[in-house]
C-alpha atoms as a PDB file:
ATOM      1  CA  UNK A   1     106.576  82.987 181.613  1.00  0.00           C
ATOM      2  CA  UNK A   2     106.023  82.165 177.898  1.00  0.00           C
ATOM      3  CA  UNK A   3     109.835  83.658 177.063  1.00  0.00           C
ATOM      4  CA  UNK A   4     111.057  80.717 179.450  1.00  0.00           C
ATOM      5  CA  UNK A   5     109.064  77.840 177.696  1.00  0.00           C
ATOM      6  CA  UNK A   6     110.799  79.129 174.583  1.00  0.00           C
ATOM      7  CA  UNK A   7     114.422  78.955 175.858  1.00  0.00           C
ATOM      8  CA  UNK A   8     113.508  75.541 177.409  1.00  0.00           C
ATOM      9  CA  UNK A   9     112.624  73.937 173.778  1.00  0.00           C
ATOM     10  CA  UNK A  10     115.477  76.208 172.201  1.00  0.00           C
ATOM     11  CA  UNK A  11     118.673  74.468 170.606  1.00  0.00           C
ATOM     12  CA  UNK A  12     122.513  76.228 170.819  1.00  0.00           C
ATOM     13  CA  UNK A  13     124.957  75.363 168.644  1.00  0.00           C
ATOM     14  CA  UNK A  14     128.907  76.264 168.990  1.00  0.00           C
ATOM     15  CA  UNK A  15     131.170  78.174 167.227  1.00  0.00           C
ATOM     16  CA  UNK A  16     132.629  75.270 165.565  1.00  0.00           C
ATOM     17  CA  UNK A  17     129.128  73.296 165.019  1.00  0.00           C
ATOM     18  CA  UNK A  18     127.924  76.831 163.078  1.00  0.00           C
ATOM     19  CA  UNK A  19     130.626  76.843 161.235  1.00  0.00           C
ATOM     20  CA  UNK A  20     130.298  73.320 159.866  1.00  0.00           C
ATOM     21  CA  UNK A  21     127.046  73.517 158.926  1.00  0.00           C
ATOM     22  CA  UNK A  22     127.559  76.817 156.781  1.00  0.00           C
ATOM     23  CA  UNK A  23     130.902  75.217 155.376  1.00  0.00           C
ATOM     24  CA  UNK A  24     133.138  78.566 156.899  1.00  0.00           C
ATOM     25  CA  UNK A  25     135.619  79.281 159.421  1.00  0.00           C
ATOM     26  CA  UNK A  26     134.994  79.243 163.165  1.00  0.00           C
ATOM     27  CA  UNK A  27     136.714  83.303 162.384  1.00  0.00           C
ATOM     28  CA  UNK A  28     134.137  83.961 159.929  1.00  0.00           C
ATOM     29  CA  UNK A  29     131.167  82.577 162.473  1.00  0.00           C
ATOM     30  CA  UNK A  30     133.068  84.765 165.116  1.00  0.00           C
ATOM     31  CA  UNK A  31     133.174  87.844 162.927  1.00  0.00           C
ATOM     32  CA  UNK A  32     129.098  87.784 161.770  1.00  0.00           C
ATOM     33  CA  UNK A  33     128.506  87.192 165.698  1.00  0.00           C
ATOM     34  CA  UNK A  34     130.903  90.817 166.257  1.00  0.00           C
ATOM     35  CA  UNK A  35     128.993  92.752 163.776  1.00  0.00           C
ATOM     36  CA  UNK A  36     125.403  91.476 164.897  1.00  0.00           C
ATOM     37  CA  UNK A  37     124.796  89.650 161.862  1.00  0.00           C
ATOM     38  CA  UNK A  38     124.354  86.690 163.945  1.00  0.00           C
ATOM     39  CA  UNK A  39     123.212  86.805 167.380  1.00  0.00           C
ATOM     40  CA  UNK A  40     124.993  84.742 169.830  1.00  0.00           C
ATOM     41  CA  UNK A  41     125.120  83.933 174.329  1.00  0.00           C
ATOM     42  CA  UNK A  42     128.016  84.217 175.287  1.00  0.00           C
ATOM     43  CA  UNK A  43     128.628  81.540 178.220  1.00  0.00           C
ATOM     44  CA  UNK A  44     131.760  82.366 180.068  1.00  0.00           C
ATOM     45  CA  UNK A  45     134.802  82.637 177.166  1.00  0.00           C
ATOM     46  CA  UNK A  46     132.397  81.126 174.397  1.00  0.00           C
ATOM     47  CA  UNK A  47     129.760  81.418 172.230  1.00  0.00           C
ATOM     48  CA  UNK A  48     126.473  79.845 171.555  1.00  0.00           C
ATOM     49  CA  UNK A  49     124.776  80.647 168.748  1.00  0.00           C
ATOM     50  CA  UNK A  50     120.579  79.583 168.557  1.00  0.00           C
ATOM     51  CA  UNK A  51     120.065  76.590 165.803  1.00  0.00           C
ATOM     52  CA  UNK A  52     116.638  79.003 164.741  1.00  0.00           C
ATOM     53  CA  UNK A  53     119.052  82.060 164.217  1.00  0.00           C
ATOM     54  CA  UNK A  54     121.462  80.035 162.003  1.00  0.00           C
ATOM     55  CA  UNK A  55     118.422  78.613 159.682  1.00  0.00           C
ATOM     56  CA  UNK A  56     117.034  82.204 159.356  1.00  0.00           C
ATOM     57  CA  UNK A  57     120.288  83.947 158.243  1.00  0.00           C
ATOM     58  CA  UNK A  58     120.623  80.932 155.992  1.00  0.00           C
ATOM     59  CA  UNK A  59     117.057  81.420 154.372  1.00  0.00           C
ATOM     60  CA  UNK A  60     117.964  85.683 154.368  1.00  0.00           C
ATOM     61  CA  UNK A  61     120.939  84.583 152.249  1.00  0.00           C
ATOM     62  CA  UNK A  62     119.105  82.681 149.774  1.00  0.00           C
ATOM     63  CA  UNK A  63     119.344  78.914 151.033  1.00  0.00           C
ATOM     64  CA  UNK A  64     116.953  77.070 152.322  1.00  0.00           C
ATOM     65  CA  UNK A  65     114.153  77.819 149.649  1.00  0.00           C
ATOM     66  CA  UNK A  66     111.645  75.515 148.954  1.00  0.00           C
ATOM     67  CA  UNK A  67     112.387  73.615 144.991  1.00  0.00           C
ATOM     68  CA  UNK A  68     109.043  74.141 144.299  1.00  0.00           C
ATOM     69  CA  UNK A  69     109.607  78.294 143.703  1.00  0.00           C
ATOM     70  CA  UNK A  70     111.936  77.642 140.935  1.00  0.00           C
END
């Protein structure tokens, strides 16, 4: 039951909505969701990727870090 009251707070972004925010192509967003780089639902002929999954490969790529750290 406490998987469900994740899901139910959880925010999915599209293709397209990824790909703004890390300033790519929606191909590029496609292709890290193909190799498992990003993990992604697929509803019906499209993708949602999870807002949480998109900040964490961001801050695993180097942005994101706190100003403070130098």
């Amino acid at each position: 039951m406490v998987e469900s009251q994740n899901f139910a707070n959880a925010r999915f972004m599209t293709v397209a909505e990824v790909a703004e925010v890390m300033r790519v192509s929606k191909m590029t967003v496609y292709r890290l969701v193909h190799a498992g780089d990003l993990p992604a639902v697929r509803f019906g002929r499209s993708y949602r990727v999870p807002e949480s999954a998109v900040q964490e490969y961001l801050r695993a790529a180097g942005f994101g870090r706190d100003s403070s750290t130098g």
